[in-house]
Protein backbone atom coordinates (compact mmCIF):
# COMPACT_ATOMS: atom_id res chain seq x y z
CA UNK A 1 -55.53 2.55 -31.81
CA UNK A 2 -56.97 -0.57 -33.49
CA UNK A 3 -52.85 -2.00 -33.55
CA UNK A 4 -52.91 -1.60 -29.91
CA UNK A 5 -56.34 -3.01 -29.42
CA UNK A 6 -54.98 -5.92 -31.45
CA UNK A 7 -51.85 -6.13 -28.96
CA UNK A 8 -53.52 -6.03 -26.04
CA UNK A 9 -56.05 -8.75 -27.16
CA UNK A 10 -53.37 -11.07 -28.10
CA UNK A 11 -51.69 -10.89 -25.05
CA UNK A 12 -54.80 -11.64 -22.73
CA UNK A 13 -55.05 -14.70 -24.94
CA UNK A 14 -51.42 -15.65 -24.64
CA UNK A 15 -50.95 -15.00 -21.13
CA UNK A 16 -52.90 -18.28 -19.57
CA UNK A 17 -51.27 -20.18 -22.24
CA UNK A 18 -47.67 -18.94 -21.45
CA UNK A 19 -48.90 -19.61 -17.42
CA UNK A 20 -50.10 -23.02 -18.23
CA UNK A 21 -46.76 -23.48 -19.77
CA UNK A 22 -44.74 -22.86 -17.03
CA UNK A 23 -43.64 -25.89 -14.60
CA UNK A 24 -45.81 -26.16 -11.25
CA UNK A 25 -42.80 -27.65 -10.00
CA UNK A 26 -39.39 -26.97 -9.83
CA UNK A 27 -36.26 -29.49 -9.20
CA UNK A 28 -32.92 -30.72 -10.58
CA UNK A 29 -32.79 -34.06 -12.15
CA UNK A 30 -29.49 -35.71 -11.32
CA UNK A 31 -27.12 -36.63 -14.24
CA UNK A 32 -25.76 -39.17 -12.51
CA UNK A 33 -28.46 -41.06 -10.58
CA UNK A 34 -26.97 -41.95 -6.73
CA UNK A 35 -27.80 -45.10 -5.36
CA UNK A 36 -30.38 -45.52 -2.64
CA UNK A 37 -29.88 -47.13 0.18
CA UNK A 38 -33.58 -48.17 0.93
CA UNK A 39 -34.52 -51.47 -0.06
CA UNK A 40 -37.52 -51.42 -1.62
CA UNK A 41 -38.65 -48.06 -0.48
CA UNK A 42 -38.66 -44.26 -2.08
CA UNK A 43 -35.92 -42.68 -0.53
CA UNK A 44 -35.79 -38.94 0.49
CA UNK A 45 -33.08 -37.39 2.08
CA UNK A 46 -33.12 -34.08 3.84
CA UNK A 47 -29.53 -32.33 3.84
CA UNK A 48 -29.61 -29.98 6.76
CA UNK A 49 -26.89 -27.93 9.32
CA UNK A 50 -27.22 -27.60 12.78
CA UNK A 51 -26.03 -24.14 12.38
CA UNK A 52 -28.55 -23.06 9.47
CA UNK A 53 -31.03 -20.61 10.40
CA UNK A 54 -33.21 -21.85 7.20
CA UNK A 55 -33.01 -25.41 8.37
CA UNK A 56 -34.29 -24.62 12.11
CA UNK A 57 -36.84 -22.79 10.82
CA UNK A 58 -38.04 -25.82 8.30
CA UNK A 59 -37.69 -28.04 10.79
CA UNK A 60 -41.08 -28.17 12.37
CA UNK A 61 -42.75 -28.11 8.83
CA UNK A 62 -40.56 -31.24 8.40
CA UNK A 63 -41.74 -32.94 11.52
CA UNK A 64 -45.42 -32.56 10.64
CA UNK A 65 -44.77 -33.67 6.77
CA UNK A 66 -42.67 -36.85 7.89
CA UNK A 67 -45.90 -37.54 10.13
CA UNK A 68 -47.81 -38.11 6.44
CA UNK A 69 -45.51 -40.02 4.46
CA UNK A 70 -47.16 -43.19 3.42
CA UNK A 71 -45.35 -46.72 4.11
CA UNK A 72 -43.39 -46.79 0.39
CA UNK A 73 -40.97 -43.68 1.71
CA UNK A 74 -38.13 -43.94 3.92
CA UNK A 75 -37.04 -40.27 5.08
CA UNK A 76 -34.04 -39.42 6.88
CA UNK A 77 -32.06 -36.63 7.60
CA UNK A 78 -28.51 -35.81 5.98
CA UNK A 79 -26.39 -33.80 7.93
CA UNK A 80 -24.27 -31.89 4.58
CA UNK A 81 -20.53 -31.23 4.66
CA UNK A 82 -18.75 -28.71 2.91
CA UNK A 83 -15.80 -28.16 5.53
CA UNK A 84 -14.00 -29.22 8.38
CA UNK A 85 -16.34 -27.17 10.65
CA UNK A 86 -20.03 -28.63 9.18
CA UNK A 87 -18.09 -32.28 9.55
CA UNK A 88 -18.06 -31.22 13.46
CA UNK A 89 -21.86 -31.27 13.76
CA UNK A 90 -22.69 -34.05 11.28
CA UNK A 91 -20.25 -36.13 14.01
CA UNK A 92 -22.45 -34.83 16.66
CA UNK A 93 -25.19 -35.83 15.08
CA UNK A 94 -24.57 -38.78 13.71
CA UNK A 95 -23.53 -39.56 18.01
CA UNK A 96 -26.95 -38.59 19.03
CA UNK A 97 -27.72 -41.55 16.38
CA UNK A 98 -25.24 -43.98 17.92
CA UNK A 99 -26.01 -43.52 21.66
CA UNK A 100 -30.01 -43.66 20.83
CA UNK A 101 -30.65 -40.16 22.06
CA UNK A 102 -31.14 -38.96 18.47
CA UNK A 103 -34.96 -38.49 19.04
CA UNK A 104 -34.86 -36.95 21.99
CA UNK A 105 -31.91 -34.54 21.25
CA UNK A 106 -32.59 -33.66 17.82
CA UNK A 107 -34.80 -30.05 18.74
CA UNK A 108 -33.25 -29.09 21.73
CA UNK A 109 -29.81 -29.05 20.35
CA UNK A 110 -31.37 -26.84 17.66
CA UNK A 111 -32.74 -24.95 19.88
CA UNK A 112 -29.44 -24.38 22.11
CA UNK A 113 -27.80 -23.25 18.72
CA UNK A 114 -30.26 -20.73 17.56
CA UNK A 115 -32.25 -19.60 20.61
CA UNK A 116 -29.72 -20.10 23.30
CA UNK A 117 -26.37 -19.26 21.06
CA UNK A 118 -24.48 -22.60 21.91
CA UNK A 119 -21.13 -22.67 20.08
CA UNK A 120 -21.10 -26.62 19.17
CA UNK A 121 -17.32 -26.32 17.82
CA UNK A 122 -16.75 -25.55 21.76
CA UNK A 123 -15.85 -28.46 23.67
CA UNK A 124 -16.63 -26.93 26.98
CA UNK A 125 -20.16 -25.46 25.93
CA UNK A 126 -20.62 -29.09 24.40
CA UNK A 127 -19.78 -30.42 27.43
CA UNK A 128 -21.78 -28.29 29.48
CA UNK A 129 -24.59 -28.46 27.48
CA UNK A 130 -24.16 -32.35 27.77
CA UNK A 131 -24.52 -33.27 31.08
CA UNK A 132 -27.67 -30.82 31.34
CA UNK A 133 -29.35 -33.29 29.18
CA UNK A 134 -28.54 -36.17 31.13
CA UNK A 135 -25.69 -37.52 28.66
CA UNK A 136 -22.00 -38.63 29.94
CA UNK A 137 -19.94 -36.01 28.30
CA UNK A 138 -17.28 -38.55 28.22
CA UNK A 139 -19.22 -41.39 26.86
CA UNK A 140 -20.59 -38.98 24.19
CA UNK A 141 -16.81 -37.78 22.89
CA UNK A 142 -15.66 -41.92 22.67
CA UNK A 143 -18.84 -42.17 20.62
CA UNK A 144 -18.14 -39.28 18.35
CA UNK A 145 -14.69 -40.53 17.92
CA UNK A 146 -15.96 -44.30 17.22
CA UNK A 147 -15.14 -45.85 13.50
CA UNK A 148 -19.03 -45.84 12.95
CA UNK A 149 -19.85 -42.61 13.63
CA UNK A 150 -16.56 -41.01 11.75
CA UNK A 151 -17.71 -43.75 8.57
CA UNK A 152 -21.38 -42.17 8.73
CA UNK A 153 -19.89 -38.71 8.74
CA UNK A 154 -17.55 -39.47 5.87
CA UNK A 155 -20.79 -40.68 3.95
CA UNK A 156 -22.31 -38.11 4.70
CA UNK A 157 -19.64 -35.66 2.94
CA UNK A 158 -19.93 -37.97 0.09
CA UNK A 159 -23.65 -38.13 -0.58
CA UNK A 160 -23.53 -34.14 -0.20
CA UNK A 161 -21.16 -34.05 -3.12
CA UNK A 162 -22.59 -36.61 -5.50
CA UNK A 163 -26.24 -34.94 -5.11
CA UNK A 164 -24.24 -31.69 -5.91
CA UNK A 165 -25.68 -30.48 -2.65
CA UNK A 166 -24.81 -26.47 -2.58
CA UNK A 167 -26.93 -25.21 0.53
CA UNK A 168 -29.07 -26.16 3.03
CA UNK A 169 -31.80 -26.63 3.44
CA UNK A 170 -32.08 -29.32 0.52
CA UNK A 171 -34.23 -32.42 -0.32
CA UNK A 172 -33.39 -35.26 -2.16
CA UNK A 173 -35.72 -37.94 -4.17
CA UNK A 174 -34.34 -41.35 -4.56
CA UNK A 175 -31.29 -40.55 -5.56
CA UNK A 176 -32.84 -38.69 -9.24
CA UNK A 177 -33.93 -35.65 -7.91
CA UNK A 178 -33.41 -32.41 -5.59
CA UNK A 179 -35.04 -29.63 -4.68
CA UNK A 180 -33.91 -26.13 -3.15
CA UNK A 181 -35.45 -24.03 -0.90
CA UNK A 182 -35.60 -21.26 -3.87
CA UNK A 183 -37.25 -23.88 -6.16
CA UNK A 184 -40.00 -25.17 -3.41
CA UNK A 185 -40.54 -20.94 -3.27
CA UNK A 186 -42.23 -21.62 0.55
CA UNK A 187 -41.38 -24.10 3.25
CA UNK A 188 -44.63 -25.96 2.46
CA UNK A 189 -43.98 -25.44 -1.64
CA UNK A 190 -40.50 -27.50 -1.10
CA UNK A 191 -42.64 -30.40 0.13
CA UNK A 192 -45.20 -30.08 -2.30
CA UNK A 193 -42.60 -30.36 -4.87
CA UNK A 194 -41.08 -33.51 -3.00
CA UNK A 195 -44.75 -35.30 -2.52
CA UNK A 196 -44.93 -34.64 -6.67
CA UNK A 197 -41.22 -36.55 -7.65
CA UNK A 198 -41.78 -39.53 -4.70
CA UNK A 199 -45.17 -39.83 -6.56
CA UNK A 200 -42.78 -39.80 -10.08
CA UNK A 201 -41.09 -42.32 -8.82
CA UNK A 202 -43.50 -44.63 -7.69
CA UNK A 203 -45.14 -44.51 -11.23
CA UNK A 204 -41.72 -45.19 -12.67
CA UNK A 205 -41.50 -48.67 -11.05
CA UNK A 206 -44.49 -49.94 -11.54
């Protein structure tokens, strides 16, 4: 009895230390650190897919956190590429981008995909879906096929692979750091994490 007393009163003692032990925050330092392309600014990247169901529901959670970023952080959004088909709607987006309809388009083409079941790999529901927003469908496909937009899409693929991007959602820190959705644990836990490694940073270069 007193050997299990013993136990038991070792492992109340133990267990705060073995919680205080564990990380508050999870992430994935890069090997190979990928260079920003903010001048003078923290970068963070999200890596997103018009077609993930994870990443439409993040998205308003992003919204309000980009609303608190402080003036040292540059966010933008990363459409990731693994195949020919995700390299359809990073064009698309990277379009919106081009034609200055980004902004305005960005939701509502989530939306169309998730609540209204648009296929974007359809030219015709494209199309359609197109001129109901008020933009030339045939203006919008010269775009898409433009050298800047298919340059920003190929970047794109390559900034997926050198942040060893392997799902979406996904957040990047100045080119040192990710974070997955199962590391952040919750949508707001991901940006907690974030908020911790832009704040890293920022002590790093001082």
């Amino acid at each position: 009895m007193k050997k299990v007393l013993s136990f038991l009163l070792a492992a109340c003692v133990l267990a705060p230390l073995v919680a205080a032990a564990q990380p508050k925050f999870n992430y994935t330092p890069l090997k190979v650190p990928v260079q920003v392309e903010a001048e003078g600014k923290i970068e963070v990247l999200e890596f997103f897919w018009y077609g993930c169901i994870h990443c439409y529901n993040l998205e308003p959670v992003v919204e309000k956190w980009e609303k608190t970023l402080p003036k040292d952080v540059q966010f933008r959004r990363v459409p990731a590429i693994f195949n020919d088909r995700w390299a359809v709607d990073a064009s698309i987006f990277y379009a919106f981008e081009a034609m200055g309809v980004l902004d305005k388009l960005h939701q509502p083409f989530f939306d169309a995909i998730h609540r209204d079941r648009l296929r974007s790999d359809s030219l015709q529901q494209l199309n359609e879906w197109l001129q109901k927003q008020g933009v030339d469908p045939k203006k919008f496909e010269t775009t898409l096929k433009s050298f800047g937009v298919q340059s920003k899409t190929r970047r794109a693929a390559q900034l997926t692979a050198a942040y060893q991007i392997d799902g979406t959602p996904a957040m990047a820190v100045h080119g040192r750091y990710t974070v997955s959705t199962e590391q952040g644990r919750t949508r707001e836990g991901i940006f907690e994490t974030v908020d911790y490694l832009v704040e890293t940073v920022r002590k790093q270069r001082k």
